[in-house]
PDB file of N, CA and C in Angstrom:
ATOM      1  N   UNK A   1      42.632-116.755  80.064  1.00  0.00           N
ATOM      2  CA  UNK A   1      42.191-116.868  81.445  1.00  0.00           C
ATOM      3  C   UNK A   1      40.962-117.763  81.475  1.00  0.00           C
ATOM      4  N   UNK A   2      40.622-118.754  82.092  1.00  0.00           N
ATOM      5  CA  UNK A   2      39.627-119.972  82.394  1.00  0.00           C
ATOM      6  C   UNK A   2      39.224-119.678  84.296  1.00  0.00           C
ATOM      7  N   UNK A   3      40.443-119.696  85.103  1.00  0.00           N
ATOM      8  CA  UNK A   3      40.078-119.873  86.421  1.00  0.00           C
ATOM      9  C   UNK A   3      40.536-118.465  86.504  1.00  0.00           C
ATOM     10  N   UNK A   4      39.938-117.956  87.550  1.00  0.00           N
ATOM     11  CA  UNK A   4      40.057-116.646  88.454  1.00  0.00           C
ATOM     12  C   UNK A   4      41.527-116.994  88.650  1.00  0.00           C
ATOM     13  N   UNK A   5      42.311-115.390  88.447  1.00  0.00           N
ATOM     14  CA  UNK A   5      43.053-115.243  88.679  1.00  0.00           C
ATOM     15  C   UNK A   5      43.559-114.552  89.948  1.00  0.00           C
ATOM     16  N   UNK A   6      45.271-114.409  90.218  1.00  0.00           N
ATOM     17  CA  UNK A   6      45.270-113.501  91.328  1.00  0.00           C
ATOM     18  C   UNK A   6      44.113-111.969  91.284  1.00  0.00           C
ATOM     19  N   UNK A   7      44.362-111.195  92.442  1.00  0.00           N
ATOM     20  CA  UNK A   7      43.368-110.023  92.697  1.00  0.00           C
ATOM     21  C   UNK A   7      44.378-108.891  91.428  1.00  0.00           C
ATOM     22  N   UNK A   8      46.055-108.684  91.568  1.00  0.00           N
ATOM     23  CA  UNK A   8      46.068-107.894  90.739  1.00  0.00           C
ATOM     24  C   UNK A   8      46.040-108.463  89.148  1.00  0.00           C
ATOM     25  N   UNK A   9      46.283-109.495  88.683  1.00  0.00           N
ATOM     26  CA  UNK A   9      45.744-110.055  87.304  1.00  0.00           C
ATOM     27  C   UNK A   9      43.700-109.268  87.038  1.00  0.00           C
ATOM     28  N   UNK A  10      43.820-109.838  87.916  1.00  0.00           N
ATOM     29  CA  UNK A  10      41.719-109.256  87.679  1.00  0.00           C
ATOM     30  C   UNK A  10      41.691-107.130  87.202  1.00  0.00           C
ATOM     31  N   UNK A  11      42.695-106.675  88.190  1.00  0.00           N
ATOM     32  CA  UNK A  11      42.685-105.268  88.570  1.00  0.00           C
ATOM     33  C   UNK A  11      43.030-105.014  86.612  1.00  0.00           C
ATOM     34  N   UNK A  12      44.317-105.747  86.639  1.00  0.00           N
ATOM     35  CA  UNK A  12      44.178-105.974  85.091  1.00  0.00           C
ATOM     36  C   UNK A  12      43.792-105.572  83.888  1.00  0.00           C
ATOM     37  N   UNK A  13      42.724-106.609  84.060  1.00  0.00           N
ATOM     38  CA  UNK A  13      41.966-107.458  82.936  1.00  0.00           C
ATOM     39  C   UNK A  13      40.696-106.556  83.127  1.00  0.00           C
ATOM     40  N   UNK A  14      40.619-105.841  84.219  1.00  0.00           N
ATOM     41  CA  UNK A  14      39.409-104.851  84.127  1.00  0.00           C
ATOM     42  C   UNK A  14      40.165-103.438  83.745  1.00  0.00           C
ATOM     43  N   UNK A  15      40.861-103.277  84.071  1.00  0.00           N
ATOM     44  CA  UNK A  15      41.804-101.975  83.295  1.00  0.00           C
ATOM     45  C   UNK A  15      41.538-102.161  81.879  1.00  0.00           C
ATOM     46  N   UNK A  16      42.196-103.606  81.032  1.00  0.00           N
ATOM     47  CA  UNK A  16      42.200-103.541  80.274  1.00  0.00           C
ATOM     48  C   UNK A  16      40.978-103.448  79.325  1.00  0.00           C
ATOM     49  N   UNK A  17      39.401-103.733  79.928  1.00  0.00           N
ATOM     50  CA  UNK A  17      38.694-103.511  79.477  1.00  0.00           C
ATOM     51  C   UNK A  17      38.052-102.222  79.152  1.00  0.00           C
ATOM     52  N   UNK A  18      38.916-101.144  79.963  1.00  0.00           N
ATOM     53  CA  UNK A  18      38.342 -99.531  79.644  1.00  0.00           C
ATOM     54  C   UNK A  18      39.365 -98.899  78.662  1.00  0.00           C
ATOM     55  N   UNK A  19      40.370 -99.724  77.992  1.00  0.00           N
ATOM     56  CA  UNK A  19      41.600 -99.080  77.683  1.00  0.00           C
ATOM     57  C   UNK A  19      41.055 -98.408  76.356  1.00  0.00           C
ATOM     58  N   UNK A  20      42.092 -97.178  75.798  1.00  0.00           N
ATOM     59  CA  UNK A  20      41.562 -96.461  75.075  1.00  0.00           C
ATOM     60  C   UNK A  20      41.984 -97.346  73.688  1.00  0.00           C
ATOM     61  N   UNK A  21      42.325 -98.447  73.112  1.00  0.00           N
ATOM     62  CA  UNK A  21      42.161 -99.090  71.886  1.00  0.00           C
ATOM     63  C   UNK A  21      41.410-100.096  72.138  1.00  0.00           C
ATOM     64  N   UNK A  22      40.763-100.160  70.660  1.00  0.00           N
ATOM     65  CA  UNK A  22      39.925-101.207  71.206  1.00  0.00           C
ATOM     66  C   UNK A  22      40.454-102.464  70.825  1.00  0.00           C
ATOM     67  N   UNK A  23      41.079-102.976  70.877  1.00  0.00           N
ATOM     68  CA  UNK A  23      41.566-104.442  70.960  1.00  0.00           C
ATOM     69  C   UNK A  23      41.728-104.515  72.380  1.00  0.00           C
ATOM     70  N   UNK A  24      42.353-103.611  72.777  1.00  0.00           N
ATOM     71  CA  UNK A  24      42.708-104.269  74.493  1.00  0.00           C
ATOM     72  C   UNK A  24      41.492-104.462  75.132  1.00  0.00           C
ATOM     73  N   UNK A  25      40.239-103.390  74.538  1.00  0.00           N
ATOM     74  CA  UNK A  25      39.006-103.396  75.631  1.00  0.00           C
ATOM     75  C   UNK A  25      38.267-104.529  75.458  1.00  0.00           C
ATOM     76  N   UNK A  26      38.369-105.479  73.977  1.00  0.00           N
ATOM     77  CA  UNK A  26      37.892-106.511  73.505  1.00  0.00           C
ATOM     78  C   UNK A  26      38.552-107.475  74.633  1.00  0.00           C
ATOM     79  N   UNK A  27      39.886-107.704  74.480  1.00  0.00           N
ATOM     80  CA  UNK A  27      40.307-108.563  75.031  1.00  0.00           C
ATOM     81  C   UNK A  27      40.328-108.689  76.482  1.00  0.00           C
ATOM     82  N   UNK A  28      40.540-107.675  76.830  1.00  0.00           N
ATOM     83  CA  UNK A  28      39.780-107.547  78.868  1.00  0.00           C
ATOM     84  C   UNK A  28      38.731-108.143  78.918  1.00  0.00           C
ATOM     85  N   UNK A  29      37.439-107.868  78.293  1.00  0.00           N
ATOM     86  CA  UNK A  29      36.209-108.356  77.997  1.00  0.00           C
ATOM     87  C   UNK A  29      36.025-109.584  77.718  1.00  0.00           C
ATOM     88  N   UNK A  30      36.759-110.254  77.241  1.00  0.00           N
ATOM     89  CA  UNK A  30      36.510-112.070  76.899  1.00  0.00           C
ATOM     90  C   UNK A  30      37.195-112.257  77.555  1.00  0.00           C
ATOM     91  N   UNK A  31      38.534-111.930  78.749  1.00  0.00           N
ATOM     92  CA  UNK A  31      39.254-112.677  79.459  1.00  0.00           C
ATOM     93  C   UNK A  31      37.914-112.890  80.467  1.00  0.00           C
ATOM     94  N   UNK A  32      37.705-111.366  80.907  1.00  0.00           N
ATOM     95  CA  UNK A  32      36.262-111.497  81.801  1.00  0.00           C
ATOM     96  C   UNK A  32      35.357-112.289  81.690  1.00  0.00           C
ATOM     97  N   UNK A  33      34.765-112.261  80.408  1.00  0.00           N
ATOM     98  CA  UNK A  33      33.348-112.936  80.297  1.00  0.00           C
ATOM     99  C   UNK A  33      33.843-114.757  80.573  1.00  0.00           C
ATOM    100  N   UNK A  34      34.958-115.105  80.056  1.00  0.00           N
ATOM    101  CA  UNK A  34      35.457-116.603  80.505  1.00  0.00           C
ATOM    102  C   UNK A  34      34.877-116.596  81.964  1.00  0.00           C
ATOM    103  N   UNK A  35      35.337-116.191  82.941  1.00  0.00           N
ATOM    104  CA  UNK A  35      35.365-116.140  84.140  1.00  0.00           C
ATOM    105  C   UNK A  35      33.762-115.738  84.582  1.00  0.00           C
ATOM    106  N   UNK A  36      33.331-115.115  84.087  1.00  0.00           N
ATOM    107  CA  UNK A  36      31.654-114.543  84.359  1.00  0.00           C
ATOM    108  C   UNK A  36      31.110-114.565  85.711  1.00  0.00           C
ATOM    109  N   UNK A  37      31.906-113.262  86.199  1.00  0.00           N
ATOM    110  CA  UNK A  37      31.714-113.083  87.663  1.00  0.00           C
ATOM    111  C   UNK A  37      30.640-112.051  87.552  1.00  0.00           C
ATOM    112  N   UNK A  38      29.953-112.169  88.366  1.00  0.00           N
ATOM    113  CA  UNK A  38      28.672-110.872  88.728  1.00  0.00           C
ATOM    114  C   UNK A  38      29.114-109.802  88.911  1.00  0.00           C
ATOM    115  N   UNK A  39      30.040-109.815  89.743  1.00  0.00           N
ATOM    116  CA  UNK A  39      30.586-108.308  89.739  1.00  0.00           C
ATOM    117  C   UNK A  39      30.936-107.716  88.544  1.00  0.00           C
ATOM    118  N   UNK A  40      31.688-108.105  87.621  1.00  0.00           N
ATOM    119  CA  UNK A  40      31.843-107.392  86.578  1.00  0.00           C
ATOM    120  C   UNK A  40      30.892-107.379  85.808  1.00  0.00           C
ATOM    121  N   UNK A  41      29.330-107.736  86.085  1.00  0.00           N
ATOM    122  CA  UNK A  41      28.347-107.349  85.354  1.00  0.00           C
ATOM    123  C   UNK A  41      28.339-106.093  85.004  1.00  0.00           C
ATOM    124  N   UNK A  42      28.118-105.057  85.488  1.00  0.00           N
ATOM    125  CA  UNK A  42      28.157-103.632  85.201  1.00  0.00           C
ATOM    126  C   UNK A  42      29.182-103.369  84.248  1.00  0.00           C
ATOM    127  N   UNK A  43      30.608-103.552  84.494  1.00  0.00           N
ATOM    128  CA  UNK A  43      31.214-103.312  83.434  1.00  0.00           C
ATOM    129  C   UNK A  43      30.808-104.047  81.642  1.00  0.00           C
ATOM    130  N   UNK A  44      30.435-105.300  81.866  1.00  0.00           N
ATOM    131  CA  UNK A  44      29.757-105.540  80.488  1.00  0.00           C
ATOM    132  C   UNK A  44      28.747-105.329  80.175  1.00  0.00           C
ATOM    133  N   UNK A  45      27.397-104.286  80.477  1.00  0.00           N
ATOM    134  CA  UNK A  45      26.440-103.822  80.400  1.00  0.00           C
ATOM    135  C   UNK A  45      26.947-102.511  80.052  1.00  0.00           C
ATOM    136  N   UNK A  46      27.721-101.677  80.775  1.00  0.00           N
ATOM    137  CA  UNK A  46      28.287-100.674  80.453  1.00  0.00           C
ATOM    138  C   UNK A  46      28.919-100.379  78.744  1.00  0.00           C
ATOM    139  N   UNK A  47      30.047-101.689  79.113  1.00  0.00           N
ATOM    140  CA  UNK A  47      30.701-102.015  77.138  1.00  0.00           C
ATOM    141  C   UNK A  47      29.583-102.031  76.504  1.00  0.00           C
ATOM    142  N   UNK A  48      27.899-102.522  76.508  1.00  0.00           N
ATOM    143  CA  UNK A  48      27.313-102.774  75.295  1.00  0.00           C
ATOM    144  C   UNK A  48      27.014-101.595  74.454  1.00  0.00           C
ATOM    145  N   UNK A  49      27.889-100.217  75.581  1.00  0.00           N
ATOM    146  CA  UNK A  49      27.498 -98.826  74.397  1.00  0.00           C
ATOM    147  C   UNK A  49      28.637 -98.069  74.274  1.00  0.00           C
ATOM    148  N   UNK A  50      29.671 -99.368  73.850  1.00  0.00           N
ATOM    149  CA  UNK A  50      30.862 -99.077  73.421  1.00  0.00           C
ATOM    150  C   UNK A  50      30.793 -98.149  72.122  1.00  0.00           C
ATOM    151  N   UNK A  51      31.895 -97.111  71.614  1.00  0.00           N
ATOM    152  CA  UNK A  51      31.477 -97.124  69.820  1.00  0.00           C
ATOM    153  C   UNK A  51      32.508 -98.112  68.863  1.00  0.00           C
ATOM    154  N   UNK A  52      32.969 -99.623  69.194  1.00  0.00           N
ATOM    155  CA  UNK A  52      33.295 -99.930  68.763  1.00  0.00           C
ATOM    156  C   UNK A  52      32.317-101.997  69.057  1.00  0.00           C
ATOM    157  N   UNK A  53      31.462-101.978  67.437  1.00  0.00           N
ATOM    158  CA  UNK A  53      30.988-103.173  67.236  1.00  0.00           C
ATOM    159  C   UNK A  53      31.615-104.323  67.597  1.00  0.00           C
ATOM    160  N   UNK A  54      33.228-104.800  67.645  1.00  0.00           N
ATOM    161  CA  UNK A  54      33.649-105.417  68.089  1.00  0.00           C
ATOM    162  C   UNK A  54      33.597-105.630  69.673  1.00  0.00           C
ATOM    163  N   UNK A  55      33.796-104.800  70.555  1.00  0.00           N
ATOM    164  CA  UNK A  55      33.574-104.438  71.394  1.00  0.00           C
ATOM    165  C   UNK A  55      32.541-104.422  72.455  1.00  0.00           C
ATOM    166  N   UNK A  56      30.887-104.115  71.642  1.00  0.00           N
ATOM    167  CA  UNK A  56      29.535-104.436  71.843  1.00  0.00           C
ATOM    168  C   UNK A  56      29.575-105.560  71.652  1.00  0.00           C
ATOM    169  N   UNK A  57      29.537-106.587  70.512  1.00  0.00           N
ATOM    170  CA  UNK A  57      29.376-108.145  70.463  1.00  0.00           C
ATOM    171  C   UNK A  57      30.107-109.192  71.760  1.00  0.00           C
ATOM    172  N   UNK A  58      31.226-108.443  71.865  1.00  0.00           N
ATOM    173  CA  UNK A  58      32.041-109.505  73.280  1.00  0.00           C
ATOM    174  C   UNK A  58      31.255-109.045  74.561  1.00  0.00           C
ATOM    175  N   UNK A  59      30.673-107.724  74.740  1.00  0.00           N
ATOM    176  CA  UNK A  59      29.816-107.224  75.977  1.00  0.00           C
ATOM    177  C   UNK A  59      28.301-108.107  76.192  1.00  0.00           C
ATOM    178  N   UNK A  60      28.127-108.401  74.729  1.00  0.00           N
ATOM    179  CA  UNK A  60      27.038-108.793  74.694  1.00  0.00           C
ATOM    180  C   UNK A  60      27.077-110.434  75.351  1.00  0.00           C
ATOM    181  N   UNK A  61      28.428-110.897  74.685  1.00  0.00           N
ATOM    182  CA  UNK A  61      28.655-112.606  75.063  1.00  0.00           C
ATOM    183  C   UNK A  61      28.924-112.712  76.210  1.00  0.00           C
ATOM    184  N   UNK A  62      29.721-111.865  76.782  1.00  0.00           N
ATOM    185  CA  UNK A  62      29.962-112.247  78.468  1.00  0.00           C
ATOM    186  C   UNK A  62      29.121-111.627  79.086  1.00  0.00           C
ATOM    187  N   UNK A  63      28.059-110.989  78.630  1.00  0.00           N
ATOM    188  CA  UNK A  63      26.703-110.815  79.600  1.00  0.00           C
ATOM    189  C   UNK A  63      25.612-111.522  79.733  1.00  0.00           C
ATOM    190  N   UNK A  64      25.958-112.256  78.681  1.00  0.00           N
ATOM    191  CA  UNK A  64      25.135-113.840  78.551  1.00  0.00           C
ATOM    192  C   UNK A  64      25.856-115.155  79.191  1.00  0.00           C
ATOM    193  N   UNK A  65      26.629-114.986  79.297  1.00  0.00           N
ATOM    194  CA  UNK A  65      27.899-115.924  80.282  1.00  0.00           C
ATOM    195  C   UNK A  65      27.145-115.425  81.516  1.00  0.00           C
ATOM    196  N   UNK A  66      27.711-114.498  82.004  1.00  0.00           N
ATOM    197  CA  UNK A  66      26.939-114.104  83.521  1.00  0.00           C
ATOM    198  C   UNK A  66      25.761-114.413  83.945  1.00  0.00           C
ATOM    199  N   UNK A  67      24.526-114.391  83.203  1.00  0.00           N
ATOM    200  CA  UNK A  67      23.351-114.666  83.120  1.00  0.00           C
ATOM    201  C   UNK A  67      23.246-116.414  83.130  1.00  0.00           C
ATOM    202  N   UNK A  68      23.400-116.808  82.190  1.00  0.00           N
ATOM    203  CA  UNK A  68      23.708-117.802  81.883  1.00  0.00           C
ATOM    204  C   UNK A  68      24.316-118.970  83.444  1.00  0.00           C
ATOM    205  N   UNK A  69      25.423-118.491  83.604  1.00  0.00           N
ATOM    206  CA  UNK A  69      25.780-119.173  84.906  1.00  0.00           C
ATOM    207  C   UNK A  69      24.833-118.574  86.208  1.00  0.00           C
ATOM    208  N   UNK A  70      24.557-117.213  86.411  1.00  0.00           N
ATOM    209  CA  UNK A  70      24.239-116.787  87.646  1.00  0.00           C
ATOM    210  C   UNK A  70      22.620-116.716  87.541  1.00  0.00           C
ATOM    211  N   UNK A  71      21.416-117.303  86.805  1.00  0.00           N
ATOM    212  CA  UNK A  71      20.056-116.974  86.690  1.00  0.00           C
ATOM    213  C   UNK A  71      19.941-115.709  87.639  1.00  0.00           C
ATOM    214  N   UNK A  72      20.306-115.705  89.129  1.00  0.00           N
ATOM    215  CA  UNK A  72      19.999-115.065  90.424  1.00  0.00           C
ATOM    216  C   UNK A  72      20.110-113.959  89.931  1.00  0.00           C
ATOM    217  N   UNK A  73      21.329-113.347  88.903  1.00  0.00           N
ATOM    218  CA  UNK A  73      21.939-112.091  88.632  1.00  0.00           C
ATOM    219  C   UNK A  73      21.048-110.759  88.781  1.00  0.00           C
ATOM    220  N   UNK A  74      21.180-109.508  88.862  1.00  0.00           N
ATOM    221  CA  UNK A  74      20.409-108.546  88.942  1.00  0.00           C
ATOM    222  C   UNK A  74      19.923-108.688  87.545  1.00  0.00           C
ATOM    223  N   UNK A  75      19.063-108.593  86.689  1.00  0.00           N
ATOM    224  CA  UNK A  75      18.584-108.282  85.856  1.00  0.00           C
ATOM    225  C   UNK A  75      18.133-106.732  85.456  1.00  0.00           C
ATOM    226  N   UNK A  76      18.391-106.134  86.944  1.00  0.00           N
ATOM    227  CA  UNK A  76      17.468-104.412  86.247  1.00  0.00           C
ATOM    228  C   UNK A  76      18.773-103.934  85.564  1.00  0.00           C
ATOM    229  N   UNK A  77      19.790-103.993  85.690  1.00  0.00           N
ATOM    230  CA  UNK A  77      21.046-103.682  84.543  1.00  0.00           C
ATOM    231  C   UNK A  77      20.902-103.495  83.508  1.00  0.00           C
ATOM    232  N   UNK A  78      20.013-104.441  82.830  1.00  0.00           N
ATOM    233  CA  UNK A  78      20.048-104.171  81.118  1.00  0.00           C
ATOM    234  C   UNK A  78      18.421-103.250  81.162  1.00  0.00           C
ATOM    235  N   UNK A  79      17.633-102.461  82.013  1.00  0.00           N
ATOM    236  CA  UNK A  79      16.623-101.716  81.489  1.00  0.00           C
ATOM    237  C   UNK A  79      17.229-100.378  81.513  1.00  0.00           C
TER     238      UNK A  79
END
């Protein structure tokens, strides 16, 4: 995923980021962070206290994507 997809592709790709293996939650997570919409900030602030390291490292990259593109972003998220 590069461009925003339809609304149920997104419904998705955020499903797939809570799923109970973690490959799928990895991979929800970098489809997301490509896209690095604000809204799904919370959900990758949330992943960074995943218990799976794979998992934390992609939360960590697409929360720097978000940031990264949006400066404006809420910042009180990560205190």
């Amino acid at each position: 995923v590069w461009d925003q997809p339809r609304a149920e592709v997104m419904k998705g790709l955020r499903a797939m980021a809570k799923h109970a293996d973690v490959f799928q939650r990895q991979a929800g997570l970098e489809a997301l962070g490509r896209l690095a919409l604000v809204e799904d900030l919370p959900l990758f602030v949330e992943s960074l206290a995943d218990r799976s390291k794979l998992v934390q490292r992609t939360a960590a990259w697409a929360t720097r994507q978000v940031y990264s593109r949006h400066p404006e972003a809420d910042r009180s998220l990560l205190e």
